[in-house]
C-alpha atoms as a PDB file:
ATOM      1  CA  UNK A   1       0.000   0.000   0.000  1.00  0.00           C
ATOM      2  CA  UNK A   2       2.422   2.518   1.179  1.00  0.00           C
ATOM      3  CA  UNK A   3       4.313   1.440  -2.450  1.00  0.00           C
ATOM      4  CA  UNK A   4       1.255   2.814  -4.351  1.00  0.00           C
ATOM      5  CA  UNK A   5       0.846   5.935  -2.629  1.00  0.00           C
ATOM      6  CA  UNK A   6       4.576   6.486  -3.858  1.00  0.00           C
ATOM      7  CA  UNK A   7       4.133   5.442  -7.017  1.00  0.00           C
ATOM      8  CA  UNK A   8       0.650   7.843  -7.479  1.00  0.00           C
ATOM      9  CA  UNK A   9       2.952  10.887  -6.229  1.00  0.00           C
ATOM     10  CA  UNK A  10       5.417  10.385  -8.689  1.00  0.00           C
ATOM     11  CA  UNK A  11       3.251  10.280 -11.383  1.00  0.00           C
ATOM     12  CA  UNK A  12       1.535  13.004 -10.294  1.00  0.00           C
ATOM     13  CA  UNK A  13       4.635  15.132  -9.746  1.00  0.00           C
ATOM     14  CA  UNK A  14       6.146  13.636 -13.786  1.00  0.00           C
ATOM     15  CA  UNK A  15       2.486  15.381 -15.006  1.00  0.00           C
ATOM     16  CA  UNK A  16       2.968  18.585 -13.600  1.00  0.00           C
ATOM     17  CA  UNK A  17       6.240  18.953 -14.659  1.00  0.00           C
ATOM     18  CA  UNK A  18       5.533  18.165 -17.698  1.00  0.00           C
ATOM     19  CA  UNK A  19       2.431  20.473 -17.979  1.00  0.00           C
ATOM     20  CA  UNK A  20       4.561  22.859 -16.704  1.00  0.00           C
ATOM     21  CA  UNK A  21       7.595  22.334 -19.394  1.00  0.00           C
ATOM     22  CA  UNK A  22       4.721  22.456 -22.025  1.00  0.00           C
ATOM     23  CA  UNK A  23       3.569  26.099 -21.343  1.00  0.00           C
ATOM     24  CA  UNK A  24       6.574  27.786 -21.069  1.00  0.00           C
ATOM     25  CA  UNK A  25       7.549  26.328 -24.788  1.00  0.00           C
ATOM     26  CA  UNK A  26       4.340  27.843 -25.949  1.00  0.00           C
ATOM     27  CA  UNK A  27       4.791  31.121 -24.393  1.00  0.00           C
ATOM     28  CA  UNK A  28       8.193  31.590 -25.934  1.00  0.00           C
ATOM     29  CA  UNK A  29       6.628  30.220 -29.450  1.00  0.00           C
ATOM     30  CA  UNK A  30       4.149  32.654 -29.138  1.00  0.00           C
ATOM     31  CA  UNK A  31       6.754  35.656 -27.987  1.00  0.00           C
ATOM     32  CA  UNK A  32       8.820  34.549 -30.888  1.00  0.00           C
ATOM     33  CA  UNK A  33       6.112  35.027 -33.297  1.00  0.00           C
ATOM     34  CA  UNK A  34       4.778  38.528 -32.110  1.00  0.00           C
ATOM     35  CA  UNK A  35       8.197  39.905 -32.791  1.00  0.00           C
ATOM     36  CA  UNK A  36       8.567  37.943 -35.587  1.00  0.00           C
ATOM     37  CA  UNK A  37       5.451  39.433 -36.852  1.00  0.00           C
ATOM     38  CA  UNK A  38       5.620  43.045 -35.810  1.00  0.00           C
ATOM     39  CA  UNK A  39       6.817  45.515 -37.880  1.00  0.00           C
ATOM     40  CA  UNK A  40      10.622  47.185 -37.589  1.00  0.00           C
ATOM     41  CA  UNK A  41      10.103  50.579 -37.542  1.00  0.00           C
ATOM     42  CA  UNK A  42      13.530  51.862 -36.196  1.00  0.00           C
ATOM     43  CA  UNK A  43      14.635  51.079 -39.967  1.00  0.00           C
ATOM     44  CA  UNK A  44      12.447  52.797 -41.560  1.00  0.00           C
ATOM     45  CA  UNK A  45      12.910  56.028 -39.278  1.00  0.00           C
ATOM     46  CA  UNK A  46      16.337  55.715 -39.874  1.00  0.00           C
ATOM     47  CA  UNK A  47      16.187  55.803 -43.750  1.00  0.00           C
ATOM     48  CA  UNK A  48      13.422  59.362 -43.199  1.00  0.00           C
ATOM     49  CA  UNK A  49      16.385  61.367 -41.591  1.00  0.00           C
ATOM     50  CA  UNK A  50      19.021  59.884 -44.052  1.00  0.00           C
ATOM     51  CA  UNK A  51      16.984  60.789 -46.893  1.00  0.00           C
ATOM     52  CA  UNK A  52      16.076  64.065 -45.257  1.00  0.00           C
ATOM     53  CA  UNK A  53      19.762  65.240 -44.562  1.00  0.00           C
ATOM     54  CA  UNK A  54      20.784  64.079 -47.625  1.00  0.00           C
ATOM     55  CA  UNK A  55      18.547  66.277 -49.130  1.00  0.00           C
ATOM     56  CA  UNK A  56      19.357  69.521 -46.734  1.00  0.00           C
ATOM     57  CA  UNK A  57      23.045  69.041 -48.009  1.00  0.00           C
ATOM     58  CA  UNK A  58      21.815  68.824 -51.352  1.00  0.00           C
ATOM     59  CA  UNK A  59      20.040  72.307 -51.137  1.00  0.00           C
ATOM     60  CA  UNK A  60      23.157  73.793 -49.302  1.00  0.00           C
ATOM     61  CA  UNK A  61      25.317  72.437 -51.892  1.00  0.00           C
ATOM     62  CA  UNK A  62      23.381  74.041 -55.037  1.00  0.00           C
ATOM     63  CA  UNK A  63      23.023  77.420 -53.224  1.00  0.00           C
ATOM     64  CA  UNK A  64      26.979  77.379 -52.529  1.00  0.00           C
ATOM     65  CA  UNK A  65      27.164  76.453 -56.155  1.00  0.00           C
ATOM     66  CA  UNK A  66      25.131  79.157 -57.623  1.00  0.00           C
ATOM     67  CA  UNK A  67      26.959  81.578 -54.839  1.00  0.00           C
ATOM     68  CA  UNK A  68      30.384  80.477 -56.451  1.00  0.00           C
ATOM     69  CA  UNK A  69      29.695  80.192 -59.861  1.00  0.00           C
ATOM     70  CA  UNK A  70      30.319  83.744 -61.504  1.00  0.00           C
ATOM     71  CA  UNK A  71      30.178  82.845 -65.102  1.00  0.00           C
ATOM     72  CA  UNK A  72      25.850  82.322 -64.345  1.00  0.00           C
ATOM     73  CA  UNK A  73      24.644  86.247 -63.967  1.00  0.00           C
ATOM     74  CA  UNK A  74      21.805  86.613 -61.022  1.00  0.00           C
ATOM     75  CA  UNK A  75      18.553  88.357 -62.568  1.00  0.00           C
ATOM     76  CA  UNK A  76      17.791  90.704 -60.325  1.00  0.00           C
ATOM     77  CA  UNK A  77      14.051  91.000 -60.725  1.00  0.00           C
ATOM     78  CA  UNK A  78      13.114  93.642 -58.293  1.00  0.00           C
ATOM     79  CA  UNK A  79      15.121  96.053 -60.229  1.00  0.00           C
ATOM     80  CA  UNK A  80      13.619  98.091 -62.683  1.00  0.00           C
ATOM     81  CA  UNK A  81      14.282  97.529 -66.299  1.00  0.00           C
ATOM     82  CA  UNK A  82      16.808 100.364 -68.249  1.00  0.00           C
ATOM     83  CA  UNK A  83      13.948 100.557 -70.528  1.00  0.00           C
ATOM     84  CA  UNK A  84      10.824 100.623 -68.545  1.00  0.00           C
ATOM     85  CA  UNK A  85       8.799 104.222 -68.538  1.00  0.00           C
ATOM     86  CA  UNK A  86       9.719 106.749 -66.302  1.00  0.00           C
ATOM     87  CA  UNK A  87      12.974 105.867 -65.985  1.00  0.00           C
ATOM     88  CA  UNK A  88      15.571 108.255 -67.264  1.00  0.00           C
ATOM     89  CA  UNK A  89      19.184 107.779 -68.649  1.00  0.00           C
ATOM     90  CA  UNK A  90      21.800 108.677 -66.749  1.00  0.00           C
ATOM     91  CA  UNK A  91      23.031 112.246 -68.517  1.00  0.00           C
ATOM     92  CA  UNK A  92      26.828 112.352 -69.936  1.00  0.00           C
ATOM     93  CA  UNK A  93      28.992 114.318 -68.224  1.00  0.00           C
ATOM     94  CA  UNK A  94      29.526 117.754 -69.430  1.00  0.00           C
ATOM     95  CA  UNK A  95      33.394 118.118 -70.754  1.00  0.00           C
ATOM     96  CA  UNK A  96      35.173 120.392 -68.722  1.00  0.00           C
ATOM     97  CA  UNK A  97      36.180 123.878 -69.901  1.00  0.00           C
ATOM     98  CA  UNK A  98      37.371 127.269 -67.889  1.00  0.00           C
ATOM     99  CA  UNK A  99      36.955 130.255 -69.979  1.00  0.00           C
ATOM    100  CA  UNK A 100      39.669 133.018 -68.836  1.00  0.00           C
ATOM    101  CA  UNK A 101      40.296 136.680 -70.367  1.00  0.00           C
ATOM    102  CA  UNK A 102      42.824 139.043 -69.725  1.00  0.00           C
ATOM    103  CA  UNK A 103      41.269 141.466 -66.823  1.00  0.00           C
ATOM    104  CA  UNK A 104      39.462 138.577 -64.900  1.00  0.00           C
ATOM    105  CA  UNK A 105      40.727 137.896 -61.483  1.00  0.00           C
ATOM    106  CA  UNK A 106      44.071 135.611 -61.102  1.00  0.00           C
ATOM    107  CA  UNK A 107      43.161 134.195 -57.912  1.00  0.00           C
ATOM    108  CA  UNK A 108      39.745 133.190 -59.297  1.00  0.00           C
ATOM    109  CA  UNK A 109      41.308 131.704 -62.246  1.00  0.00           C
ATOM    110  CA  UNK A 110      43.468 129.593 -59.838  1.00  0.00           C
ATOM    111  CA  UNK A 111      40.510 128.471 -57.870  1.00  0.00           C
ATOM    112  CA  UNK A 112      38.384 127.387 -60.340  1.00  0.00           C
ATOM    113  CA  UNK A 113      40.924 125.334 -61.994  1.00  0.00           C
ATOM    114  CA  UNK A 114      42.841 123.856 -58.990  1.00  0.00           C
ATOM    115  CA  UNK A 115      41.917 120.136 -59.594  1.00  0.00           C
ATOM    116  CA  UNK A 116      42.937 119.942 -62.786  1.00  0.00           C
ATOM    117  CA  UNK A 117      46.202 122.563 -62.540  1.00  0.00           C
ATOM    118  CA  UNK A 118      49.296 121.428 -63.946  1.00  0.00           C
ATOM    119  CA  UNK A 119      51.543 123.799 -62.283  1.00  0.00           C
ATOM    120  CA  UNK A 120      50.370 126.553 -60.146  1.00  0.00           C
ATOM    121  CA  UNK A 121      53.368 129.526 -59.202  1.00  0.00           C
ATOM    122  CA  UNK A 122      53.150 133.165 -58.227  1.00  0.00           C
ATOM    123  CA  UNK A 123      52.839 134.281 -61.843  1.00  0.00           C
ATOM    124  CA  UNK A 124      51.379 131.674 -63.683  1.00  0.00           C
ATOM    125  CA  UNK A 125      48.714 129.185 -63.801  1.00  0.00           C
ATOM    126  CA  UNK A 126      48.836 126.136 -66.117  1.00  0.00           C
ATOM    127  CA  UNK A 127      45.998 123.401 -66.780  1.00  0.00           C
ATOM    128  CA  UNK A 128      44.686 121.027 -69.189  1.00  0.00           C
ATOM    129  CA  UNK A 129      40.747 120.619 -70.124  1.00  0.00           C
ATOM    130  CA  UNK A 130      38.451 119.911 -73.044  1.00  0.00           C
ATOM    131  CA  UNK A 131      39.780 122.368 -75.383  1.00  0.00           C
ATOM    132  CA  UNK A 132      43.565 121.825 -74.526  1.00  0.00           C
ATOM    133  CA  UNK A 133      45.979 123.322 -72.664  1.00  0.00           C
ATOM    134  CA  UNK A 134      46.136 127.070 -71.094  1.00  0.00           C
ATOM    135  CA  UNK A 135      48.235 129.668 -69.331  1.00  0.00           C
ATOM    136  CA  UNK A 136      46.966 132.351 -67.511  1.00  0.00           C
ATOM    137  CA  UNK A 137      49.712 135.081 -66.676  1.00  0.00           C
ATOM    138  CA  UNK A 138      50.079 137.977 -64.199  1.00  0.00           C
ATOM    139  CA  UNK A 139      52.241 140.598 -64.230  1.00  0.00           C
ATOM    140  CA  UNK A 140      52.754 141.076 -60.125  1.00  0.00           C
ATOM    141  CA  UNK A 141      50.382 143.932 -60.365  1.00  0.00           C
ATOM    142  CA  UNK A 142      46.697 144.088 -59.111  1.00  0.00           C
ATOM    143  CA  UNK A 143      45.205 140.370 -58.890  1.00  0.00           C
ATOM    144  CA  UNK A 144      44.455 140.775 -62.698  1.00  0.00           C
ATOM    145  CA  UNK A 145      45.499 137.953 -65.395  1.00  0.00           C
ATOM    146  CA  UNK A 146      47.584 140.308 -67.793  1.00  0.00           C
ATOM    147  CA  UNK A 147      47.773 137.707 -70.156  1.00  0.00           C
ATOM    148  CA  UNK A 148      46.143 133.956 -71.974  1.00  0.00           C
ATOM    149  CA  UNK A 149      47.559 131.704 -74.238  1.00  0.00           C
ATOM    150  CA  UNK A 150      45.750 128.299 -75.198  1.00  0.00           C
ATOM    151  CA  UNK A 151      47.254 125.231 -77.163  1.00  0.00           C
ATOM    152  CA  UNK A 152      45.642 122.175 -78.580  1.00  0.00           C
ATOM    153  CA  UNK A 153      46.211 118.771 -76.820  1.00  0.00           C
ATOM    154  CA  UNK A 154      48.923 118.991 -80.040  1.00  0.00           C
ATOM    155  CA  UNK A 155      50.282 121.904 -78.685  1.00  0.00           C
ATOM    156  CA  UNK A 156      49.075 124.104 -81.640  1.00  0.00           C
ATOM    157  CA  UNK A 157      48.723 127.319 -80.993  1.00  0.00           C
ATOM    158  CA  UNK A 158      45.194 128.235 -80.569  1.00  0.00           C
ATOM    159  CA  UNK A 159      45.110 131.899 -78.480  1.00  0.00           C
ATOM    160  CA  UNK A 160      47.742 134.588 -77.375  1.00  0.00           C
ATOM    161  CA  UNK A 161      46.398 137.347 -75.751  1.00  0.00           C
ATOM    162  CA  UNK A 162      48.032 139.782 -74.190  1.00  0.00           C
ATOM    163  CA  UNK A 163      51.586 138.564 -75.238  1.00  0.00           C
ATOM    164  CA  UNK A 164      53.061 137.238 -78.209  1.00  0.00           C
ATOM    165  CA  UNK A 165      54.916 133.736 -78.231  1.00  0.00           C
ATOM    166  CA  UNK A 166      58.516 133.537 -79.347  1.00  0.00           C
ATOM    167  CA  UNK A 167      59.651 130.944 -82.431  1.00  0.00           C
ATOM    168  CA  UNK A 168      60.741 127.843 -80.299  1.00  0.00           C
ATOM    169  CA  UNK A 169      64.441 127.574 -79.377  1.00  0.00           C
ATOM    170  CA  UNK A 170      66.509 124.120 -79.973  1.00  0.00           C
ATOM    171  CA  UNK A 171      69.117 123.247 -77.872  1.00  0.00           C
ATOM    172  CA  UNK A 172      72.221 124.087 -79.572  1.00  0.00           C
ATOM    173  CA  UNK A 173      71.416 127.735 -79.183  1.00  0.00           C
ATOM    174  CA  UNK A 174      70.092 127.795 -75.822  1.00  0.00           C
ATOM    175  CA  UNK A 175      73.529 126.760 -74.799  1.00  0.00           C
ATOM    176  CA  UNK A 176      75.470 129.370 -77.127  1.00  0.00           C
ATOM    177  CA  UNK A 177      73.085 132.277 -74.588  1.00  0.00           C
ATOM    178  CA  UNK A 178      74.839 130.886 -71.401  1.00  0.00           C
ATOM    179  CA  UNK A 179      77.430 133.666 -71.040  1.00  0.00           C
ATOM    180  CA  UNK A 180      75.749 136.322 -72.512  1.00  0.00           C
ATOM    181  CA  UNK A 181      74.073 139.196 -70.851  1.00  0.00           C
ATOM    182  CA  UNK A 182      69.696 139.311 -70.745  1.00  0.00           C
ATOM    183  CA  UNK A 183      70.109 142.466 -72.784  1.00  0.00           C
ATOM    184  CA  UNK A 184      71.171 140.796 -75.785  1.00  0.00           C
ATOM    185  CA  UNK A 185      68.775 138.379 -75.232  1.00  0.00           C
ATOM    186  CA  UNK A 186      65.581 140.767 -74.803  1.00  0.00           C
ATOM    187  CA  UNK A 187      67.426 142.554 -77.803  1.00  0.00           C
ATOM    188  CA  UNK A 188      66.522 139.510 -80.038  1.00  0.00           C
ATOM    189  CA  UNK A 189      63.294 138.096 -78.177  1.00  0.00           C
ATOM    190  CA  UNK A 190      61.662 141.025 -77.096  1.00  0.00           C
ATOM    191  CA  UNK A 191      60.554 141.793 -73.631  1.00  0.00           C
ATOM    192  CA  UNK A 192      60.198 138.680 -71.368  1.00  0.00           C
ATOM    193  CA  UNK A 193      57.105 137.107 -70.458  1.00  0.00           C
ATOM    194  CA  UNK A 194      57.170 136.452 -67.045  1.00  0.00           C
ATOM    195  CA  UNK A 195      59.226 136.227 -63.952  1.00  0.00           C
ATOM    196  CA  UNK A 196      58.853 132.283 -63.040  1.00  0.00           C
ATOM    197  CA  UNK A 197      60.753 133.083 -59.397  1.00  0.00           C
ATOM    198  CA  UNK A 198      59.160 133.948 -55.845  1.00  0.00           C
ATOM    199  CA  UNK A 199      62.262 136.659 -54.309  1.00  0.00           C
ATOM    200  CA  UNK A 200      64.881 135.710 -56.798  1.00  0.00           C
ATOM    201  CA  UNK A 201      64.751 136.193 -60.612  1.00  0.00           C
ATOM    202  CA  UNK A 202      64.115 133.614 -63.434  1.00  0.00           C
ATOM    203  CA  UNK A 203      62.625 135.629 -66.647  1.00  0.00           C
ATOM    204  CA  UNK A 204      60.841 133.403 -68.562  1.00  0.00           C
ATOM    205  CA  UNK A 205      59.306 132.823 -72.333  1.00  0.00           C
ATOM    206  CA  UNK A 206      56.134 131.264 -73.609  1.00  0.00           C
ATOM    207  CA  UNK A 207      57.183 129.769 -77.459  1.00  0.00           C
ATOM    208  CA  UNK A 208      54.640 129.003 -80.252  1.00  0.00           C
ATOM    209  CA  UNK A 209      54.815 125.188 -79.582  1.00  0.00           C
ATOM    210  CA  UNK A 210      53.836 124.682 -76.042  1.00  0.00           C
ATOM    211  CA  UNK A 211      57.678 124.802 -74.861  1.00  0.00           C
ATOM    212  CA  UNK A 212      58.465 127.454 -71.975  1.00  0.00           C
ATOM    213  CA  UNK A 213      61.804 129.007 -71.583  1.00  0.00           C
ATOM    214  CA  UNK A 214      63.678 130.222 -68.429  1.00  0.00           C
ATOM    215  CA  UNK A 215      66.549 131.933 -67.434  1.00  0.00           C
ATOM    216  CA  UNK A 216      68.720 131.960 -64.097  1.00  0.00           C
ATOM    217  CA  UNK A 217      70.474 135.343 -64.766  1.00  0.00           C
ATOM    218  CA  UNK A 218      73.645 136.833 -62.514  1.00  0.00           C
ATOM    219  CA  UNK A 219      72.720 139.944 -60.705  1.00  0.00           C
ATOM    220  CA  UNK A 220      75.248 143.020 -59.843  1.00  0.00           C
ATOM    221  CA  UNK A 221      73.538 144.483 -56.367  1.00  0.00           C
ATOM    222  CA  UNK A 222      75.680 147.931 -57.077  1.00  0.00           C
ATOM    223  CA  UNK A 223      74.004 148.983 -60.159  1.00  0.00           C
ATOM    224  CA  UNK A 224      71.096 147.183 -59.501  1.00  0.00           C
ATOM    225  CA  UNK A 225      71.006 145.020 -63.059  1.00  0.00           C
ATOM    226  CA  UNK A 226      70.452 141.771 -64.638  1.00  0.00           C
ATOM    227  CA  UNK A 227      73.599 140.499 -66.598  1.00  0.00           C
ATOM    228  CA  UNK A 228      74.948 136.949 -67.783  1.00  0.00           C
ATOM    229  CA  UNK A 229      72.883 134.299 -67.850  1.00  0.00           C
ATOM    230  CA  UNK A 230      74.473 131.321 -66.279  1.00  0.00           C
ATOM    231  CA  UNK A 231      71.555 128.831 -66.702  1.00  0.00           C
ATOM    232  CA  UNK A 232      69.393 128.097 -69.307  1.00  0.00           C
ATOM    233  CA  UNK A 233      66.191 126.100 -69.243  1.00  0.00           C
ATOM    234  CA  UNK A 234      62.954 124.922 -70.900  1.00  0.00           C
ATOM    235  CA  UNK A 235      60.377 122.591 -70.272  1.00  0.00           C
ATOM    236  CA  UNK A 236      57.025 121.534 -72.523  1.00  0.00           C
ATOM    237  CA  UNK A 237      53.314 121.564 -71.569  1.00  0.00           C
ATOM    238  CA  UNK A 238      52.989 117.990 -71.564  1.00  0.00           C
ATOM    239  CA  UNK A 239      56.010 117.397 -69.532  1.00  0.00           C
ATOM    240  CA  UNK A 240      53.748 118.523 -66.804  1.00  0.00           C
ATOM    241  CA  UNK A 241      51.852 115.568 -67.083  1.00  0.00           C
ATOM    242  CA  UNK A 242      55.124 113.686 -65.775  1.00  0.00           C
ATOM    243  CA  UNK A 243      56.121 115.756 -63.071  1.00  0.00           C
ATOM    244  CA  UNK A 244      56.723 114.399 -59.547  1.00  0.00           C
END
């Protein structure tokens, strides 16, 4: 008897261990499936942002490219057309041209001519504008221009008033006058033009062909004259241009 009741117990025990055993399997079957079964999303969420960065550097890429590529013009299309009504040409400048007469005022002369001056001294203002170049001389009298004489961008003569130009002088004789007196000079030339120096004395000459003459001369204080001339000079208008 006491063999049986052993024997029922251990049966007993084998069945619910096995019941047991049974339902666990089937519970991790059935877990396995469910995932199995259920959609990855993670994947999918991934590829979204790929695909959406992608395409950000995409859009950044193309604007950089547009940005650095010069040869492709921008249309500007708020701006108004050259050719739409109402809208007026820009007008051409005006050329640049100072009218000056003997009589007018030298220091006017000077100031309305200052940014385009060539050389600018006590007696003498040179510039260049539309019509060419011209001097304006004074005297050292009353702030008066005593005399005007205009040249071509050429340097042809085009005006001399208030003085008459001298035939142009070459070299070779400018150098044969060093040593002789201003007399013998003035003699031959006439009365000089203008005194170029500020306290000292440089008598100077305006020639037919742009070119402007000076003279450094030697000067005796006891009889209070002008005698050899030790230096001999000239320059041309458009040496101006070169000037330092």
């Amino acid at each position: 008897m006491k063999k049986l009741i052993i024997l029922v117990t251990a049966l007993c025990l084998l069945f619910v261990l096995t019941g047991c055993a049974s339902s666990q399997t089937t519970e991790t079957a059935l877990t396995a499936e469910e995932s199995a079964t259920t959609p990855d999303n993670s994947a999918s969420y991934t590829s979204v942002d790929e695909e959406s960065t992608t395409e950000q550097e995409n859009i950044i890429s193309d604007d950089t490219d547009r940005d650095d590529n010069t040869d492709t013009p921008v249309e500007n299309t708020d701006a108004p057309a050259a050719t739409d009504p109402g809208i007026a040409a820009p007008e051409e400048t005006e050329p640049v041209e100072y009218d000056v007469h003997v009589g007018d005022s030298f220091f006017t002369t000077w100031n309305q001519c200052k940014d385009i001056m060539l050389l600018h001294l006590d007696c003498i203002v040179i510039w260049n504008d539309s019509r060419g170049y011209c001097i304006a001389c004074t005297d050292g009298g009353p702030d008066q221009v005593s005399a005007v004489v205009r040249f071509s961008d050429d340097l042809e003569l085009l005006e001399a008033d208030g003085l008459e130009p001298i035939d142009p002088i070459d070299g070779a004789e400018m150098e044969q006058w060093v040593g002789k007196t201003l007399d013998e000079f003035i003699e031959q030339y006439g009365q000089y033009h203008l005194d170029l120096a500020s306290g000292l004395f440089k008598p100077a000459y305006i020639s037919n062909n742009g070119t402007i003459y000076w003279m450094d001369v030697d000067y005796d204080p006891e009889t209070d004259t002008h005698h050899m001339i030790f230096k001999f000079r000239s320059f041309s208008l458009k040496d101006l241009h070169h000037k330092e």
